[in-house]
C-alpha atoms as a PDB file:
ATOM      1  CA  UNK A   1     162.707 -21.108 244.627  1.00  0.00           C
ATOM      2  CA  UNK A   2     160.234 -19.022 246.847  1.00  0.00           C
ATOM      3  CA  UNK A   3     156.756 -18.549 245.506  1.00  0.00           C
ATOM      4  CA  UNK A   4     157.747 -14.610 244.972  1.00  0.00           C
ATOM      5  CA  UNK A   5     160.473 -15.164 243.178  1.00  0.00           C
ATOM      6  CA  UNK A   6     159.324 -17.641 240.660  1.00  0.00           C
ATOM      7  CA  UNK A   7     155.811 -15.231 239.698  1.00  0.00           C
ATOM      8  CA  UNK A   8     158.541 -12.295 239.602  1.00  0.00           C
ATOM      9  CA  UNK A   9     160.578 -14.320 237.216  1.00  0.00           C
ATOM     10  CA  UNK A  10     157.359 -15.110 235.251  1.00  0.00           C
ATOM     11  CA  UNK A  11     156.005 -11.401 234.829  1.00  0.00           C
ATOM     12  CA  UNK A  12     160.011 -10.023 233.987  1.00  0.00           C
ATOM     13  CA  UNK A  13     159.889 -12.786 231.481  1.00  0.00           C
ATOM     14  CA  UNK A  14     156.597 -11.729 229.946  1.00  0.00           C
ATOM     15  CA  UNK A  15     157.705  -8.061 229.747  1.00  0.00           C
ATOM     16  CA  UNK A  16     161.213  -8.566 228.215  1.00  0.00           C
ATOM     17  CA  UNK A  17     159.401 -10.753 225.150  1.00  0.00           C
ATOM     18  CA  UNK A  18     156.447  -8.197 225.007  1.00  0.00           C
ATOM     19  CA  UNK A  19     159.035  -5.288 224.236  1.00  0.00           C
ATOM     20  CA  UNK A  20     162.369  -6.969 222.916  1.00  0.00           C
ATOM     21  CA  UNK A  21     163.835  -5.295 219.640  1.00  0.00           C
ATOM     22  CA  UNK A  22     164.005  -6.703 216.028  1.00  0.00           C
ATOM     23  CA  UNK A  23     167.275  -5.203 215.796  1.00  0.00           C
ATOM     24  CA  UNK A  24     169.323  -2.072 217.298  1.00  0.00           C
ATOM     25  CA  UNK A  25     168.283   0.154 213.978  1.00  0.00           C
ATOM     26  CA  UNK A  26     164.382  -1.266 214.638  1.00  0.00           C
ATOM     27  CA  UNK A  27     164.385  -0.300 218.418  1.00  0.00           C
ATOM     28  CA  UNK A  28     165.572   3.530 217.555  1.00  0.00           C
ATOM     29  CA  UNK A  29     162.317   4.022 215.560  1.00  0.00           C
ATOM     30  CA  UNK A  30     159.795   1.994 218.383  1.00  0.00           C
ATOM     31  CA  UNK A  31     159.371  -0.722 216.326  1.00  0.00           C
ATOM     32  CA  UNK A  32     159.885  -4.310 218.545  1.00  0.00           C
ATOM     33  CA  UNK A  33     159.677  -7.892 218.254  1.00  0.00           C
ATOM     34  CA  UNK A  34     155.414  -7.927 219.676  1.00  0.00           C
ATOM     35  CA  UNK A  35     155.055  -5.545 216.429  1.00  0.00           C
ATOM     36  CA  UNK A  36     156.824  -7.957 213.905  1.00  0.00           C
ATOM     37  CA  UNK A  37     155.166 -10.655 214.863  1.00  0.00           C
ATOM     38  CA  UNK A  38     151.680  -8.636 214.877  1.00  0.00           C
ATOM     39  CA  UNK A  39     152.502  -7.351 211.321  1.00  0.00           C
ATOM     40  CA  UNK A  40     153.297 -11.042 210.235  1.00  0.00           C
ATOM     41  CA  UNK A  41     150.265 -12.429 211.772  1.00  0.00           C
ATOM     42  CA  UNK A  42     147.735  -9.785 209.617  1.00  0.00           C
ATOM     43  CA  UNK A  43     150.049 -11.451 207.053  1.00  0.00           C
ATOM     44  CA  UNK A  44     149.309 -15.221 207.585  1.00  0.00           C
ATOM     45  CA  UNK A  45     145.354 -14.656 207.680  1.00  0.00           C
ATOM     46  CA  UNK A  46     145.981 -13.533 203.841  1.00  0.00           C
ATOM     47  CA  UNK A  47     146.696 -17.048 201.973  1.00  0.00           C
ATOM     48  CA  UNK A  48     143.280 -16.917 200.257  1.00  0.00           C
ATOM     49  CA  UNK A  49     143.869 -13.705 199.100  1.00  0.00           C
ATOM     50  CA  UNK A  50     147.597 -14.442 197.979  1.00  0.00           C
ATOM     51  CA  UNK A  51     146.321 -17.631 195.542  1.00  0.00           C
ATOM     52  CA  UNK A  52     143.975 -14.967 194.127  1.00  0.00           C
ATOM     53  CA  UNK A  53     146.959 -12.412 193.701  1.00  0.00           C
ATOM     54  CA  UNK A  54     149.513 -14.945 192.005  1.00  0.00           C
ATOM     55  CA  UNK A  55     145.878 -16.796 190.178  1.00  0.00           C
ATOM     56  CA  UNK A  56     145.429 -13.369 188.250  1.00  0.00           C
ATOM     57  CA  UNK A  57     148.980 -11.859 187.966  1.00  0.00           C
ATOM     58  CA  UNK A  58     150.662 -12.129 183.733  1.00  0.00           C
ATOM     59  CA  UNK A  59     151.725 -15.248 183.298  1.00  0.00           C
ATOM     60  CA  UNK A  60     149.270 -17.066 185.545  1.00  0.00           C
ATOM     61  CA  UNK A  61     148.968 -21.207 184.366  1.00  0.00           C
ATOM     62  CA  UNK A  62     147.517 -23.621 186.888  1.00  0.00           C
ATOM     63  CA  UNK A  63     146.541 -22.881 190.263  1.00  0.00           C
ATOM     64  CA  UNK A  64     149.211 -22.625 193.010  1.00  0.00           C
ATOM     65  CA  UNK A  65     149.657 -23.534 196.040  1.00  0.00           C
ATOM     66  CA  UNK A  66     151.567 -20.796 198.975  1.00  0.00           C
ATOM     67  CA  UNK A  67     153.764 -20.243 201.916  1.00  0.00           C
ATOM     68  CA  UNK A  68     154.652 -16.987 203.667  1.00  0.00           C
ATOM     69  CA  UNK A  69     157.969 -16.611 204.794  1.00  0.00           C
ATOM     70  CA  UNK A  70     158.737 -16.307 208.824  1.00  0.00           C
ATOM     71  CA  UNK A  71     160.437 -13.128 208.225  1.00  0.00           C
ATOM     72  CA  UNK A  72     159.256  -9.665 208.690  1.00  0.00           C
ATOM     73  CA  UNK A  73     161.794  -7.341 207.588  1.00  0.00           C
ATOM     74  CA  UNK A  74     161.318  -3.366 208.589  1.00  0.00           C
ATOM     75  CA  UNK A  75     161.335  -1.042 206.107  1.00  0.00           C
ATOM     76  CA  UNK A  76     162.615   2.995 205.563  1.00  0.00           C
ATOM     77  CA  UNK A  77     160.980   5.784 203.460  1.00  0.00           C
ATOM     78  CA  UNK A  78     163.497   8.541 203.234  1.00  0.00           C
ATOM     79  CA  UNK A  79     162.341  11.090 205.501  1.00  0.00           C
ATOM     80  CA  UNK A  80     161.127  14.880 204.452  1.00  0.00           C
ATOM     81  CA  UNK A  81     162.551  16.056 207.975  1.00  0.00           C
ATOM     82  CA  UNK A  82     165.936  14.504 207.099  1.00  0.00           C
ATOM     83  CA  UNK A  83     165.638  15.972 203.028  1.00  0.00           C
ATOM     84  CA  UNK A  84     165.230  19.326 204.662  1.00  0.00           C
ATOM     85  CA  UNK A  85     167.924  19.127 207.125  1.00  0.00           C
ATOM     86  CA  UNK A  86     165.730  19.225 210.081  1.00  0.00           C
ATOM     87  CA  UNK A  87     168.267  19.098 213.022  1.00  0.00           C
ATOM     88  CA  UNK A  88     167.977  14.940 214.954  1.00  0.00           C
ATOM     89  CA  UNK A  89     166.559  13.957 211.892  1.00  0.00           C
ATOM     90  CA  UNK A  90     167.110  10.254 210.834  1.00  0.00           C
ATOM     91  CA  UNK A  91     167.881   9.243 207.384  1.00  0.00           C
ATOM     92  CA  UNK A  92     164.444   6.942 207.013  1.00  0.00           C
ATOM     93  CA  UNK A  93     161.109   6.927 208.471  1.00  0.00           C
ATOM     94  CA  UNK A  94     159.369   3.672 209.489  1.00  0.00           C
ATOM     95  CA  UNK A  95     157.114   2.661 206.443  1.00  0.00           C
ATOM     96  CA  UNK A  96     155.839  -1.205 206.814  1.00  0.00           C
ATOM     97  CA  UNK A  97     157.071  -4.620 207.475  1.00  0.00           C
ATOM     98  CA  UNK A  98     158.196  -6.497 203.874  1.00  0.00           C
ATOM     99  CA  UNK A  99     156.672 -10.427 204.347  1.00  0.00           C
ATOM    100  CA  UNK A 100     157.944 -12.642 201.490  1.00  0.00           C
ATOM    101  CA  UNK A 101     155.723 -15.290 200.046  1.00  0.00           C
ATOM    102  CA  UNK A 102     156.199 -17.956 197.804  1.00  0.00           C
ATOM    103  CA  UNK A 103     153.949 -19.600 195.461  1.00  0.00           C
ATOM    104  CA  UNK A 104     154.174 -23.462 194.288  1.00  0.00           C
ATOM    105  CA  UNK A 105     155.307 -22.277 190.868  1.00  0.00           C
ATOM    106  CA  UNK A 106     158.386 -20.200 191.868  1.00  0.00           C
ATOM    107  CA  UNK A 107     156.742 -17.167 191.948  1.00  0.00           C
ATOM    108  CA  UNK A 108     157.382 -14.448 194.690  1.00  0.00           C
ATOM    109  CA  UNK A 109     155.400 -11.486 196.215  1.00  0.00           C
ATOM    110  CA  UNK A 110     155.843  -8.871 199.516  1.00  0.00           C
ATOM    111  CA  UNK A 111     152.821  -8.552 201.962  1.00  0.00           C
ATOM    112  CA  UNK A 112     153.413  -4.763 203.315  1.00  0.00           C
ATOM    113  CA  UNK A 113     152.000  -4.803 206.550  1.00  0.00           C
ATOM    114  CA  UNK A 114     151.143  -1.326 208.013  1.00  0.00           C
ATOM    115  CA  UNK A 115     150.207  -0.193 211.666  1.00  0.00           C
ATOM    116  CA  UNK A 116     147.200   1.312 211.610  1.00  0.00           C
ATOM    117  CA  UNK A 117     145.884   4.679 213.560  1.00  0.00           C
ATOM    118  CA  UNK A 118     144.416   2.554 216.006  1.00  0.00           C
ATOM    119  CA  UNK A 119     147.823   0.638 216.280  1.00  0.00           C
ATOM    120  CA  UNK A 120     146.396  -2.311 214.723  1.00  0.00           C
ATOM    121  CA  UNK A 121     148.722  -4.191 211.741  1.00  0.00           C
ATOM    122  CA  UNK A 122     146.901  -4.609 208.078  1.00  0.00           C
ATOM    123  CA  UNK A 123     147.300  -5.389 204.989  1.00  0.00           C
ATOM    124  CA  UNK A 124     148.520  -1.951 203.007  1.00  0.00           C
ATOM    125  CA  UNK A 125     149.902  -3.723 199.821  1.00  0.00           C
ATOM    126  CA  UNK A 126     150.938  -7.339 197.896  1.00  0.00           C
ATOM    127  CA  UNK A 127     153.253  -6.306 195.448  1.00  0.00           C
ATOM    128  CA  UNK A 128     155.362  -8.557 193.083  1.00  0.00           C
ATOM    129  CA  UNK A 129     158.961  -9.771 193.854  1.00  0.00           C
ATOM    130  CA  UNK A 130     161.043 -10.531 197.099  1.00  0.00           C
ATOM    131  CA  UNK A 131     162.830  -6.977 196.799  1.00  0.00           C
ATOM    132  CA  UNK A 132     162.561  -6.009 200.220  1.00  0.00           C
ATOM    133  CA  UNK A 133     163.786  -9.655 201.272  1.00  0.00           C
ATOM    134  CA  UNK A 134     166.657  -9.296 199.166  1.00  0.00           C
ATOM    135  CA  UNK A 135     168.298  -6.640 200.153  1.00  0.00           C
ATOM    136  CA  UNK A 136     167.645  -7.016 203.924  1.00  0.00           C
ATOM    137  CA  UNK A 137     169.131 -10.402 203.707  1.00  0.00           C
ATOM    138  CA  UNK A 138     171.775  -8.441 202.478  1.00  0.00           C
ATOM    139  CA  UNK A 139     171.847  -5.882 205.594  1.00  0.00           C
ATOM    140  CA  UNK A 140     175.262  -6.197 208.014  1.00  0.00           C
ATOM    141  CA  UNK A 141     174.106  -6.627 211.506  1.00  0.00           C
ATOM    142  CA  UNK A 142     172.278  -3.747 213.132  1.00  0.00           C
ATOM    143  CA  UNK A 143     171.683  -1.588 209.949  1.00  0.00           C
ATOM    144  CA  UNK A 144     168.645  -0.039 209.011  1.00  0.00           C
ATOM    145  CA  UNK A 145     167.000  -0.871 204.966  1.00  0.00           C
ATOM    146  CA  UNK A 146     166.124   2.342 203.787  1.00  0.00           C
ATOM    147  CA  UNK A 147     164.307   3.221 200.236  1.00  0.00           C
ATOM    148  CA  UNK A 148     164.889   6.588 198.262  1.00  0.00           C
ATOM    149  CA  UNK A 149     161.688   5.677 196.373  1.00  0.00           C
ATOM    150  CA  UNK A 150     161.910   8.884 193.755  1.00  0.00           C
ATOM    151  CA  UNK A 151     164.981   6.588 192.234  1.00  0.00           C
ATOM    152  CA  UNK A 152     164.572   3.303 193.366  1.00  0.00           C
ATOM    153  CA  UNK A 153     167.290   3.153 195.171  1.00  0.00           C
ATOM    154  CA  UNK A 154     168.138   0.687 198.582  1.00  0.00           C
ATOM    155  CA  UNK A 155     170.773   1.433 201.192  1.00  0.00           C
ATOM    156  CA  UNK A 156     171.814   0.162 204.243  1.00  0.00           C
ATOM    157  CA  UNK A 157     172.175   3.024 206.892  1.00  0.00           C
ATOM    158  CA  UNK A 158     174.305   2.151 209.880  1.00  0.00           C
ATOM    159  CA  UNK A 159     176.967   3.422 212.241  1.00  0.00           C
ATOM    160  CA  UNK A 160     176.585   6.611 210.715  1.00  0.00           C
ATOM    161  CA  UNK A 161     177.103   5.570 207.008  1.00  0.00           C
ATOM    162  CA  UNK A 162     174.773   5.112 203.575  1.00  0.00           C
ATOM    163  CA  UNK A 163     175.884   1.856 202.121  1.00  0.00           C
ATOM    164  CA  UNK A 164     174.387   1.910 198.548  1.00  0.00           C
ATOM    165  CA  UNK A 165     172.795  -2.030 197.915  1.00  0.00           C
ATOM    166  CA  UNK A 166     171.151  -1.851 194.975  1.00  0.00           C
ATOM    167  CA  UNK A 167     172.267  -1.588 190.741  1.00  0.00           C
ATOM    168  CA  UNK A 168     169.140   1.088 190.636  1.00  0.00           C
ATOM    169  CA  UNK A 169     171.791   3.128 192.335  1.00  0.00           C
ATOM    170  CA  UNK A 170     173.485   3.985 189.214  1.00  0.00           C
ATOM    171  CA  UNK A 171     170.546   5.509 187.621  1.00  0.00           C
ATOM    172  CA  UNK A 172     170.587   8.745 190.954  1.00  0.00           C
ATOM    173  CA  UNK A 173     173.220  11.725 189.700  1.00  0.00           C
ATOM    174  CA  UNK A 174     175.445  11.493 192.375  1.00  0.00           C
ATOM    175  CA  UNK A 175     178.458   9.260 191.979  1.00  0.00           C
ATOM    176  CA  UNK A 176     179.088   9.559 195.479  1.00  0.00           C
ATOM    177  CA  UNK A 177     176.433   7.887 196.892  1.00  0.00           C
ATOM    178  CA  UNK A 178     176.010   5.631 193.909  1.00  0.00           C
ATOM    179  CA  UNK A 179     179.945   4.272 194.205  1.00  0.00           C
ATOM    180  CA  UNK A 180     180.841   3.631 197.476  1.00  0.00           C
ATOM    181  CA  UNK A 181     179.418   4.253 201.399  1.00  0.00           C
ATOM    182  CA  UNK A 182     178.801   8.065 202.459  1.00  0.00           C
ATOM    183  CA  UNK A 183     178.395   9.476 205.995  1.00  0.00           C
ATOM    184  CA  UNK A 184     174.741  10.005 206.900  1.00  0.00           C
ATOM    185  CA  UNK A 185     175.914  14.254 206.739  1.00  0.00           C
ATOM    186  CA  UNK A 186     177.008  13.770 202.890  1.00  0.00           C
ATOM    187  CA  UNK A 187     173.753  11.844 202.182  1.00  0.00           C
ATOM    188  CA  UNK A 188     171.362  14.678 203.226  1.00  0.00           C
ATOM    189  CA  UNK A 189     173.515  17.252 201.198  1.00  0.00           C
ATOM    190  CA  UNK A 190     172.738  14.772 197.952  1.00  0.00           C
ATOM    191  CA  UNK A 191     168.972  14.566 198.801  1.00  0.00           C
ATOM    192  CA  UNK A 192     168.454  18.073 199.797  1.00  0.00           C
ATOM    193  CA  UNK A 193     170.167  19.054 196.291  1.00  0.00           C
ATOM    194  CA  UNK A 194     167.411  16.321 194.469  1.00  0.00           C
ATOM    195  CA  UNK A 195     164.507  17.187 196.544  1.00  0.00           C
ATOM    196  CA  UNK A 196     164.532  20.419 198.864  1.00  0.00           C
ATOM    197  CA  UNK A 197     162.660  22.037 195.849  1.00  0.00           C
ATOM    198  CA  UNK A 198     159.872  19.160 195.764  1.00  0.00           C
ATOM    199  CA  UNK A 199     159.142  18.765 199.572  1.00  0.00           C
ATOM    200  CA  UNK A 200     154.997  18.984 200.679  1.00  0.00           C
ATOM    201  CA  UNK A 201     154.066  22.561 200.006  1.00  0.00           C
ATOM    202  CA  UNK A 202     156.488  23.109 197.305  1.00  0.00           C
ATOM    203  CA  UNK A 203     155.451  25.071 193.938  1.00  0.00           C
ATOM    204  CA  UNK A 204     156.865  21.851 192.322  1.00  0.00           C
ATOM    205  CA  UNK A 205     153.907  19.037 194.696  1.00  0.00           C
ATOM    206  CA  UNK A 206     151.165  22.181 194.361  1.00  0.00           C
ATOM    207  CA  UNK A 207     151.411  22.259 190.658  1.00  0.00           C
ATOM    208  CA  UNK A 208     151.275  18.386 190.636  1.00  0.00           C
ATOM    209  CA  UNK A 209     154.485  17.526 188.938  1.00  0.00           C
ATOM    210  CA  UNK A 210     155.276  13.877 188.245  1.00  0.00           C
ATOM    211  CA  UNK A 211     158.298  12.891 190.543  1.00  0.00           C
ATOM    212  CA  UNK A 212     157.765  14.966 193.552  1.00  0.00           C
ATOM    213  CA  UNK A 213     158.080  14.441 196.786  1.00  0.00           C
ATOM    214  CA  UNK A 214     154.828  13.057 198.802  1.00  0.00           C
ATOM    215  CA  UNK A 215     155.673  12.492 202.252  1.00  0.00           C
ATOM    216  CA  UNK A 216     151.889  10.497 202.613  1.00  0.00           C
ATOM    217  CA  UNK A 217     152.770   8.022 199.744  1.00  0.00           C
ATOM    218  CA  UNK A 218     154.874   5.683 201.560  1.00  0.00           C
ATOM    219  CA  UNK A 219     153.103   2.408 200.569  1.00  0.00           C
ATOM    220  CA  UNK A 220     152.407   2.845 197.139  1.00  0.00           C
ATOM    221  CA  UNK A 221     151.978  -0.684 194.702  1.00  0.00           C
ATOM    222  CA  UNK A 222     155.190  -2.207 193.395  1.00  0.00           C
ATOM    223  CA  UNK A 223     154.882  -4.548 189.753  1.00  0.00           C
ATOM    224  CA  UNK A 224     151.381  -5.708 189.166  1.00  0.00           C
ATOM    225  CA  UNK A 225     150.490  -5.417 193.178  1.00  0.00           C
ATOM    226  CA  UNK A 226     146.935  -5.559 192.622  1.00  0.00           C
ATOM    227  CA  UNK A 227     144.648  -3.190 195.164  1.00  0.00           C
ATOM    228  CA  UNK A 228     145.320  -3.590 199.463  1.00  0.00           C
ATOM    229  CA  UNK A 229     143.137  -6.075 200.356  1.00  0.00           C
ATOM    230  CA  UNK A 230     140.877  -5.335 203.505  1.00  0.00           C
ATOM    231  CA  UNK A 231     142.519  -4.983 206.973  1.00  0.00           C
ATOM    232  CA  UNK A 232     142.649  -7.341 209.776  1.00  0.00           C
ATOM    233  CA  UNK A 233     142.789  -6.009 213.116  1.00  0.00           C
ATOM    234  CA  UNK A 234     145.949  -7.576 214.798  1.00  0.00           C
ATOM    235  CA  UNK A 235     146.364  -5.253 218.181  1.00  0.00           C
ATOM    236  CA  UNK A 236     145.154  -8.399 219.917  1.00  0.00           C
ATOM    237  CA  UNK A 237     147.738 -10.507 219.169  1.00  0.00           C
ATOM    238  CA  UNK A 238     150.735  -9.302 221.554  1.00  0.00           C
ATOM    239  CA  UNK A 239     148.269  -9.388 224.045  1.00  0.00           C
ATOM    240  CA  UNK A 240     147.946 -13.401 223.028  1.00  0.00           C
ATOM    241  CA  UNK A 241     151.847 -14.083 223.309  1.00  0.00           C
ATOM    242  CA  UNK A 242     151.413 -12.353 227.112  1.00  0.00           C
ATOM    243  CA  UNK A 243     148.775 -14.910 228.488  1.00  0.00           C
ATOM    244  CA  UNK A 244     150.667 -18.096 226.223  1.00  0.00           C
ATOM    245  CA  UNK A 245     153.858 -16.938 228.379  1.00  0.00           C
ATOM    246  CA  UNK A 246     151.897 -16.755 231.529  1.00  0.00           C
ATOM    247  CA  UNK A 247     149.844 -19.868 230.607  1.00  0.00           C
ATOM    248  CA  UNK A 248     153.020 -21.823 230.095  1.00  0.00           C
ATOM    249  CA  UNK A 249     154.700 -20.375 232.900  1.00  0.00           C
ATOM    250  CA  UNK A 250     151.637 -20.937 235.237  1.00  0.00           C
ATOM    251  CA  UNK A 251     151.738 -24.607 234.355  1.00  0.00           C
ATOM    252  CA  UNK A 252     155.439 -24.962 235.595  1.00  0.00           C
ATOM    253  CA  UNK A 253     154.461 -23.220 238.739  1.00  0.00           C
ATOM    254  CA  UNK A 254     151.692 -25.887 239.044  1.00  0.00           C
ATOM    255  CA  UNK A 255     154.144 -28.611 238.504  1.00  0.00           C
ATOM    256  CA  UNK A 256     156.281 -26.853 240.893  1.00  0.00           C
ATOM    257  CA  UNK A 257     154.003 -27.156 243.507  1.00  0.00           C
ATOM    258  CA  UNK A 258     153.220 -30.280 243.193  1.00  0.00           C
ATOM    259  CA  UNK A 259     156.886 -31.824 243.534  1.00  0.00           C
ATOM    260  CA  UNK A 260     157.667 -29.392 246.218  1.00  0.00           C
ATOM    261  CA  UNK A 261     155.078 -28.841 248.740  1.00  0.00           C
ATOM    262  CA  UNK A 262     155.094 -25.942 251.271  1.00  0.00           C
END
């Protein structure tokens, strides 16, 4: 292999893992593999903090010992746009990454991890339960797990169908959506009907009524999540996975060399 050919090889490697999707619904809203693993890694610096959580949650007894799950599962807000019927509008909008963790005890809590203005993952939430993981593990290949937070209720969103996932399904009005898989069309007609009259800049969100829709209250806490602990700046990490790639590949062009002189 020509000199050329093997630092081309190298540098196309480097790119395809710096942008490579979680999954077809995760690529549609700019979210890739680099960001998962960013939003996990603000995650893993957080073990201190997570004893603390499960140390001081009901039902606390001896101290505990935890691991945080590999996984980073992406996560849907229903969308305003879509609620209004804004033409191109998808059914969710990106909210956070879910991170399971397990304490020594049993117990389970979700890291949210959040991308920052500066495009930096944090820390936006630790909230109580594996929800999130539950249902995504749930998820058919390629669907999206979106949240109609004003109900509870979880769906999976894919080839142009609302699959309801969750019992807290029965508790919305429409039997439709709570029975049985909808197209994406008959899912904004339910939501418009629940929320159009809620939206930002409603009468109904100016006079402050409880249930409305707030488009910037995407994290909120879940259970006894306690307060977001302090942010970790993570931007530098994909940046980290480009020069271990190039590191690893240098080496083997080293090695190269060496067996095969010009």
């Amino acid at each position: 292999m020509s000199r050329r050919v093997l630092v081309l090889a190298v540098l196309t490697g480097a790119a395809l893992l710096m942008t490579a999707p979680v999954s077809g619904a995760a690529q549609a809203a700019g979210i890739s593999s680099a960001d998962a693993f960013a939003a996990h890694s603000a995650a893993a610096e957080l073990q201190d903090v997570l004893a603390r959580f499960f140390a001081q949650a009901p039902g606390a007894g001896e101290p505990v010992s935890v691991q945080i799950a590999p996984d980073a599962y992406p996560v849907y807000e229903l969308s305003p746009d879509f609620v209004a019927g804004r033409p191109g509008a998808a059914p969710g909008e990106f909210a956070y990454f879910a991170i399971p963790a397990r304490a020594s005890d049993g117990r389970t809590a979700t890291l949210w991890s959040v991308r920052g203005d500066d495009g930096s993952w944090q820390i936006g939430n630790i909230a109580s339960g594996d929800v999130e993981g539950e249902y995504a593990r749930k998820l058919p290949a390629g669907a999206q797990l979106l949240h109609e937070p004003q109900v509870d209720a979880w769906y999976a969103v894919r080839d142009g169908r609302v699959t309801p996932l969750s019992d807290t399904n029965a508790a919305a009005t429409d039997t439709a959506v709570t029975n049985a898989a909808v197209t994406v069309a008959g899912y904004q007609r339910t939501v418009e009907a629940r929320y159009a009259d809620k939206l930002p800049g409603s009468v109904y969100a100016r006079d402050g009524e409880a249930g409305g829709y707030d488009a910037t209250s995407q994290v909120m806490p879940r259970g006894d999540g306690g307060p977001a602990p302090s942010g970790h700046d993570t931007g530098w990490v994909p940046l980290l996975i480009l020069a271990g790639v190039l590191a690893v590949s240098g080496a083997g062009y080293v090695l190269h060399l060496r067996r095969n002189p010009a």
